[in-house]
Each structure stands twice: as structure tokens, then as C-alpha cells.
N, C-alpha and C. Protein backbone atom coordinates (compact mmCIF):
# COMPACT_ATOMS: atom_id res chain seq x y z
N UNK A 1 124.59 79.79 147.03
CA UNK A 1 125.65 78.84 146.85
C UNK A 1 125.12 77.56 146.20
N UNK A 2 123.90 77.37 146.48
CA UNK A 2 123.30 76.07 146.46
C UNK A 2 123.12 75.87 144.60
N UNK A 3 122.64 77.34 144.26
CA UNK A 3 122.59 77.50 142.54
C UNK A 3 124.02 77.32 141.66
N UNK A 4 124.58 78.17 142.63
CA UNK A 4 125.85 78.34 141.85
C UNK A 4 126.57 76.76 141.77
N UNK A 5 126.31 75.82 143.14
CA UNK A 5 126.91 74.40 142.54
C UNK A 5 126.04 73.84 141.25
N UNK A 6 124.92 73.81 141.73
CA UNK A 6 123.78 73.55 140.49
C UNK A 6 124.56 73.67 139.19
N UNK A 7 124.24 75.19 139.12
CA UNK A 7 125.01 75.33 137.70
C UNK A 7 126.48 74.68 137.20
N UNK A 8 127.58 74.56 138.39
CA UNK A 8 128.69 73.83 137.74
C UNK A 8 128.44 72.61 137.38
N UNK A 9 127.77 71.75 138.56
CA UNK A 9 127.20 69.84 138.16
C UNK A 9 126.90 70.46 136.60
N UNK A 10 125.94 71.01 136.17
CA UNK A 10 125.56 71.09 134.74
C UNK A 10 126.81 71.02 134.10
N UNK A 11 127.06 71.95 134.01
CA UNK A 11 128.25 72.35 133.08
C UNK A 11 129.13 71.42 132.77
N UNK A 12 129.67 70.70 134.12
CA UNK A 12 130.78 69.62 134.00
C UNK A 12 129.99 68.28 133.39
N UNK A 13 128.59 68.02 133.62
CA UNK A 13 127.41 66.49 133.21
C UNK A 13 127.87 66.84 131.90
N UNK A 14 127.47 68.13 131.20
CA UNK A 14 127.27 68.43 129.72
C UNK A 14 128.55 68.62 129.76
N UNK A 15 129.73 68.47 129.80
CA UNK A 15 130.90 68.17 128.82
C UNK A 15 131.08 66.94 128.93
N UNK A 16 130.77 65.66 130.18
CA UNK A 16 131.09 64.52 129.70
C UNK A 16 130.11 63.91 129.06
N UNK A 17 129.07 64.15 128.57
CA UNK A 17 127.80 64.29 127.91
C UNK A 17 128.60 63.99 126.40
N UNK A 18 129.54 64.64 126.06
CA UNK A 18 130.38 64.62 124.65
C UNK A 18 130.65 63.20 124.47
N UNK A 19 131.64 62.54 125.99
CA UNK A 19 132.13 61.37 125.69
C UNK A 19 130.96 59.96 125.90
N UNK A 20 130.23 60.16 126.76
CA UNK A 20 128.95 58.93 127.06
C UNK A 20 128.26 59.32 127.86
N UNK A 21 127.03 58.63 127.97
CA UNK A 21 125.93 58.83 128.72
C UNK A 21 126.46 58.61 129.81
N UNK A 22 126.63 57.37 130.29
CA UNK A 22 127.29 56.86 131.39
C UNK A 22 127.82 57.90 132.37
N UNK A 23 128.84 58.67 131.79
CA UNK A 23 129.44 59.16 132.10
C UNK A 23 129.36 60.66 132.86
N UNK A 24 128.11 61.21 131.65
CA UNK A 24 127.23 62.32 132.30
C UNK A 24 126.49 61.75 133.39
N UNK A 25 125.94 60.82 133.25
CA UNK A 25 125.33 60.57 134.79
C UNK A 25 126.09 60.34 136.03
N UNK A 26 127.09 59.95 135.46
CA UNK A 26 127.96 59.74 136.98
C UNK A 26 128.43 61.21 137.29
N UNK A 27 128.88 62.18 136.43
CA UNK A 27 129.06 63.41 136.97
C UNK A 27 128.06 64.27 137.47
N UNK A 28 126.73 63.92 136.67
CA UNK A 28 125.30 64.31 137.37
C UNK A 28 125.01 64.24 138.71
N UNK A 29 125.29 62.34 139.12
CA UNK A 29 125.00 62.22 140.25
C UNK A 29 126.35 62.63 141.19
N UNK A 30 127.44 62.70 141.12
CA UNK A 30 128.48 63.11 142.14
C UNK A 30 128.43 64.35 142.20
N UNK A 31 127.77 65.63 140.99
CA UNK A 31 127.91 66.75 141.75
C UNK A 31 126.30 66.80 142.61
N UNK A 32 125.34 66.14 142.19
CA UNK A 32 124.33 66.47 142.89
C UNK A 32 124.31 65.49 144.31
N UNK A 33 124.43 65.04 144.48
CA UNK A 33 124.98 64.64 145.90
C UNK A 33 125.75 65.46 147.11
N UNK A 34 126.31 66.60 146.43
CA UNK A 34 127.59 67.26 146.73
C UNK A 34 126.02 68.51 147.41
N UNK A 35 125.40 68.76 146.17
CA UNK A 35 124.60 69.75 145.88
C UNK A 35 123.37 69.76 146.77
N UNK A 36 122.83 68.36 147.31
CA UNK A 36 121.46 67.96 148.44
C UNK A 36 122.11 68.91 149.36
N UNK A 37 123.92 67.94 149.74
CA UNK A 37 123.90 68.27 150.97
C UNK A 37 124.07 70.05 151.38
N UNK A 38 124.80 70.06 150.28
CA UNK A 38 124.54 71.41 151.19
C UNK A 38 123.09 71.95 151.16
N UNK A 39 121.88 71.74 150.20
CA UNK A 39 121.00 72.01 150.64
C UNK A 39 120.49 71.59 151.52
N UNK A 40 120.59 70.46 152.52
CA UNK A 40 120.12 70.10 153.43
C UNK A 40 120.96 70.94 154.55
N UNK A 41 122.05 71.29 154.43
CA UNK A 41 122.68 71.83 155.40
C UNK A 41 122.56 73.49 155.55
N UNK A 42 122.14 74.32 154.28
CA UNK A 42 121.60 75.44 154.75
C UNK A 42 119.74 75.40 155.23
N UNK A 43 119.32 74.41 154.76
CA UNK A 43 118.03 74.57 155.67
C UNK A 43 117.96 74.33 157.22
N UNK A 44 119.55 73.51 157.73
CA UNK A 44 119.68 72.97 158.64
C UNK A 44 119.20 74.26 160.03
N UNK A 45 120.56 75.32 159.05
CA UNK A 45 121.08 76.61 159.91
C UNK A 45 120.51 77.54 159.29
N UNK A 46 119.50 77.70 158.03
CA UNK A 46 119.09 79.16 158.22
C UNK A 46 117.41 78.92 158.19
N UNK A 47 116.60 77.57 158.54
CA UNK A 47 115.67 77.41 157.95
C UNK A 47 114.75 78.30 159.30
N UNK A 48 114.96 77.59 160.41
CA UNK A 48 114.23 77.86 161.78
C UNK A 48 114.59 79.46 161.75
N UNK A 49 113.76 80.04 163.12
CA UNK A 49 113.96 81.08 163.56
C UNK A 49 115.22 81.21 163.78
N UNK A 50 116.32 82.70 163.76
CA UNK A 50 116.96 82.82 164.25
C UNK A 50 117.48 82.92 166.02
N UNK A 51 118.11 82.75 166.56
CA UNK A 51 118.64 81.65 167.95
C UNK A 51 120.17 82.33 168.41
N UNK A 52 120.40 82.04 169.53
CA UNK A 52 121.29 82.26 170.81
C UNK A 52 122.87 81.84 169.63
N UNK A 53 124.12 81.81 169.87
CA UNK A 53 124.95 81.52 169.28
C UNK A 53 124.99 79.98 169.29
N UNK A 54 125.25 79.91 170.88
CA UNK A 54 125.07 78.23 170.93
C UNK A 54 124.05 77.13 169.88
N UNK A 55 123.07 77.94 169.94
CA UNK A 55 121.90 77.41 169.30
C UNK A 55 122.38 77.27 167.93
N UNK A 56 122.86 78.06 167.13
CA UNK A 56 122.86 78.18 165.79
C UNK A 56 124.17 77.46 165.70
N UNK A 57 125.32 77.78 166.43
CA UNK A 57 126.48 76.68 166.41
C UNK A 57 125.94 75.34 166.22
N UNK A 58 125.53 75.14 167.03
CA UNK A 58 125.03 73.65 167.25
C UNK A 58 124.06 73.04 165.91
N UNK A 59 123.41 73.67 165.50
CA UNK A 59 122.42 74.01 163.94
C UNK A 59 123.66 73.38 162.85
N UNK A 60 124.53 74.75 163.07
CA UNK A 60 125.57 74.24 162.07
C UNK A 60 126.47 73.35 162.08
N UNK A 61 126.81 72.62 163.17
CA UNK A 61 128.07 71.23 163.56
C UNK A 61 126.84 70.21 162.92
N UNK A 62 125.46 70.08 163.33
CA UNK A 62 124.89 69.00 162.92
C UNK A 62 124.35 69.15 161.72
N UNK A 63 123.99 70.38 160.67
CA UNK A 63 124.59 70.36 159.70
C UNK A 63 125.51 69.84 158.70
N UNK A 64 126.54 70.05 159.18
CA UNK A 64 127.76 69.69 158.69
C UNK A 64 127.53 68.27 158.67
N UNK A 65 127.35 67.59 159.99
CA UNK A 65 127.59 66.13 159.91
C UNK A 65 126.55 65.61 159.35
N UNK A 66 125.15 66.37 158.68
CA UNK A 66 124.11 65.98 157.52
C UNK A 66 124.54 65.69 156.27
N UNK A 67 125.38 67.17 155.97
CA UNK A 67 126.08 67.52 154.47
C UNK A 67 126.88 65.94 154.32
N UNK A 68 127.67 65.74 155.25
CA UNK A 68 128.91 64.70 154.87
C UNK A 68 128.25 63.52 155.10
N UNK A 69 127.31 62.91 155.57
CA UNK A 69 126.42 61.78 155.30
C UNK A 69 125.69 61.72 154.47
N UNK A 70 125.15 62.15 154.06
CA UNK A 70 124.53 62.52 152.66
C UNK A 70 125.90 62.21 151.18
N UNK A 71 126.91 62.78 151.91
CA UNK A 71 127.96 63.16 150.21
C UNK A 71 128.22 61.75 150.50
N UNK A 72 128.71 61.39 151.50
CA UNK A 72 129.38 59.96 151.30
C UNK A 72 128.40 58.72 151.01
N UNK A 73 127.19 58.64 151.66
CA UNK A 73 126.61 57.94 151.60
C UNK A 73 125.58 57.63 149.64
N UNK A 74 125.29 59.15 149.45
CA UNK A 74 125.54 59.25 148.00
C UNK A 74 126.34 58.58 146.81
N UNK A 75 127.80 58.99 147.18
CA UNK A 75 128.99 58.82 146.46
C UNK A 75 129.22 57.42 146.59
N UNK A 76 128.97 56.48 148.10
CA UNK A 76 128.71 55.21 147.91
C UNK A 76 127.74 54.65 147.04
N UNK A 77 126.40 54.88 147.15
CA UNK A 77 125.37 54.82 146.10
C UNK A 77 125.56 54.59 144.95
N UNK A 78 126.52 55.55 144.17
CA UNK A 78 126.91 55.82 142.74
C UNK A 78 127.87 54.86 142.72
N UNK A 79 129.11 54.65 143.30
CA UNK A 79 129.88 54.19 142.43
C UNK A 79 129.93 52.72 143.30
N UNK A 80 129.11 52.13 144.33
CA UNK A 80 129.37 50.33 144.51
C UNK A 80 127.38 50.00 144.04
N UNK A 81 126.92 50.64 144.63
CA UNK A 81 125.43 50.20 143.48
C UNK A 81 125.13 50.22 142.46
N UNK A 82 125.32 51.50 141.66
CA UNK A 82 125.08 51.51 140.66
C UNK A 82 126.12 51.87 139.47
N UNK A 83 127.20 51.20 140.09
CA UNK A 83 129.03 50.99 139.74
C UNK A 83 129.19 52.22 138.14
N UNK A 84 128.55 53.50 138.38
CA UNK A 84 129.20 54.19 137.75
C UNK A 84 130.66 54.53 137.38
N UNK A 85 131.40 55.25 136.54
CA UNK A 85 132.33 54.80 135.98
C UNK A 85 133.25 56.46 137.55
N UNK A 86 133.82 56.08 138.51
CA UNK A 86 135.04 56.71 139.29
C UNK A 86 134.98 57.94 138.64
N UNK A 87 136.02 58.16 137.54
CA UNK A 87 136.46 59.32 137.30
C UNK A 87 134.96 60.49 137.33
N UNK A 88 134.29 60.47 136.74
CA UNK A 88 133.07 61.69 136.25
C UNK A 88 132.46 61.89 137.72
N UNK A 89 132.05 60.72 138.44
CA UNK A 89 131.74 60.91 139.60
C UNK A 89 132.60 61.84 140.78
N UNK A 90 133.48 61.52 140.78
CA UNK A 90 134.23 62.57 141.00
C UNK A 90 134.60 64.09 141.02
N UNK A 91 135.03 63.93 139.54
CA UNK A 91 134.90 65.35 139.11
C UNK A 91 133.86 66.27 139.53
N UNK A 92 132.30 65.41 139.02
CA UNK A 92 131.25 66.15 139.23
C UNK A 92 131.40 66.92 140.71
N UNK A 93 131.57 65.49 141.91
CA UNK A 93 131.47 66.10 143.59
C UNK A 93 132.57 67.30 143.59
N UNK A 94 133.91 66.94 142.97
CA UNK A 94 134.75 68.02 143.05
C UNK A 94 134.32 69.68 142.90
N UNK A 95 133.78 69.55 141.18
CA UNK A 95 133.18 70.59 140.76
C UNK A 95 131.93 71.75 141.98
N UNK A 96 131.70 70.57 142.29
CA UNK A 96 130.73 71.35 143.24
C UNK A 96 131.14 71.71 144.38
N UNK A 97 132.28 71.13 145.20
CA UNK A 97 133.04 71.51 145.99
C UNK A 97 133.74 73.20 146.15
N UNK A 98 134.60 72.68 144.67
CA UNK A 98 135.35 74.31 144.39
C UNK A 98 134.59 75.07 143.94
N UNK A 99 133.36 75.03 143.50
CA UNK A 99 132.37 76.61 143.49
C UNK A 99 132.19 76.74 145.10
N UNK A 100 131.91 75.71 145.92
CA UNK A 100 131.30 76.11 147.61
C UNK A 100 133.04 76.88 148.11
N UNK A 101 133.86 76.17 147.59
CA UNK A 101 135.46 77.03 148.03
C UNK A 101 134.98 78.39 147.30
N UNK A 102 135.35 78.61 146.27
CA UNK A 102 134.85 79.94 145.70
C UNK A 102 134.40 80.84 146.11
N UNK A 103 133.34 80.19 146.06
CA UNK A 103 131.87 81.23 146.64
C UNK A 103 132.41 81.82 147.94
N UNK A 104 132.96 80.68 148.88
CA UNK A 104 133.30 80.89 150.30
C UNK A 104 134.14 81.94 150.47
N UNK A 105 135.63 81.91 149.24
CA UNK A 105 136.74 82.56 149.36
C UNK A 105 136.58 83.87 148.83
N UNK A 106 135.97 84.26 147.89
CA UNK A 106 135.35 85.65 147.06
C UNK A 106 134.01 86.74 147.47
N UNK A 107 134.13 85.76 148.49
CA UNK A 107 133.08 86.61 149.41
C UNK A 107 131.71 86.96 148.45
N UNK A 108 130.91 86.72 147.45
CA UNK A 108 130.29 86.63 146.17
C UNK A 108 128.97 87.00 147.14
């Protein structure tokens, strides 16, 4: 999953890549932000030995609440520090979103 966002951030950086730099970077950095967390969040739950249900539940709730500190805290990053331009930033996190829907829904 973690590639397959990879590859969309690209795809979507390099079409706003057409209109400005700027602009690829802000979609750069909003899908890769998108893209840590879930890598931080499958090392969360599949990195350790496998574990009791509880155990791995618990792996994955604090997970989760890695992934979404990371995206937000990111997505803050980008667009009040280094006041990239909203829209691309966006898109990019989006982009990477609906491949993790995807992936999720197509069973892939």
C-alpha cells in the first residue's frame, strides 16, 4: 500500500510540475506526509512479532493515532510554515488517501 501511495504522490507532484515548482512541492509534500504515516503505521502493527488479538488491536488503535499525527502535524508544516500554496497540498494528501481507499476496497 505504502508503494502504491508512493507512486500516486508522484504522479499527481509531476502533473503540477507542468504549472510551478511551488506547486509540485506542495503536492510532494501533502502526499508524502499522507505516505510516512502510513508507513509508520504499518511498522506500528506488522513490524514486532506477531501477538494475542488484544495485543495487535492495541498495535493498531495506536497506530492509527501515529498515522493522524504525523498527517496533520505534517499538513500543518506545509501549509502555516512553509505557506505552500492549499490547493496541491491537498490534492497530493487526497491522492494518497484514495489509493489507501482503493487498495482497501479492491482487495489488491
Amino acid at each position: 500500500m505504502v508503494l502504491a501511495q508512493a507512486v500516486a504522490v508522484v504522479i499527481v507532484g509531476s502533473m503540477f510540475l507542468l504549472r510551478d515548482v511551488e506547486w509540485a512541492l506542495g503536492a510532494y509534500g501533502g502526499g508524502s506526509v499522507v505516505v510516512i504515516g502510513t508507513a509508520l503505521l504499518a511498522i506500528r502493527v506488522f513490524r514486532p512479532l506477531p501477538a494475542r488479538g488484544a495485543v495487535t488491536m492495541r498495535r493498531f488503535a495506536l497506530g492509527i493515532l501515529l498515522r493522524w499525527a504525523v498527517m496533520l502535524g505534517g499538513l500543518f508544516l506545509l501549509l502555516v510554515r512553509l505557506r505552500l500554496p492549499l490547493v496541491p497540498v491537498l490534492v497530493g494528501a487526497a491522492a494518497a488517501m484514495v489509493v489507501n481507499w482503493l487498495v482497501l476496497r479492491f482487495d489488491v
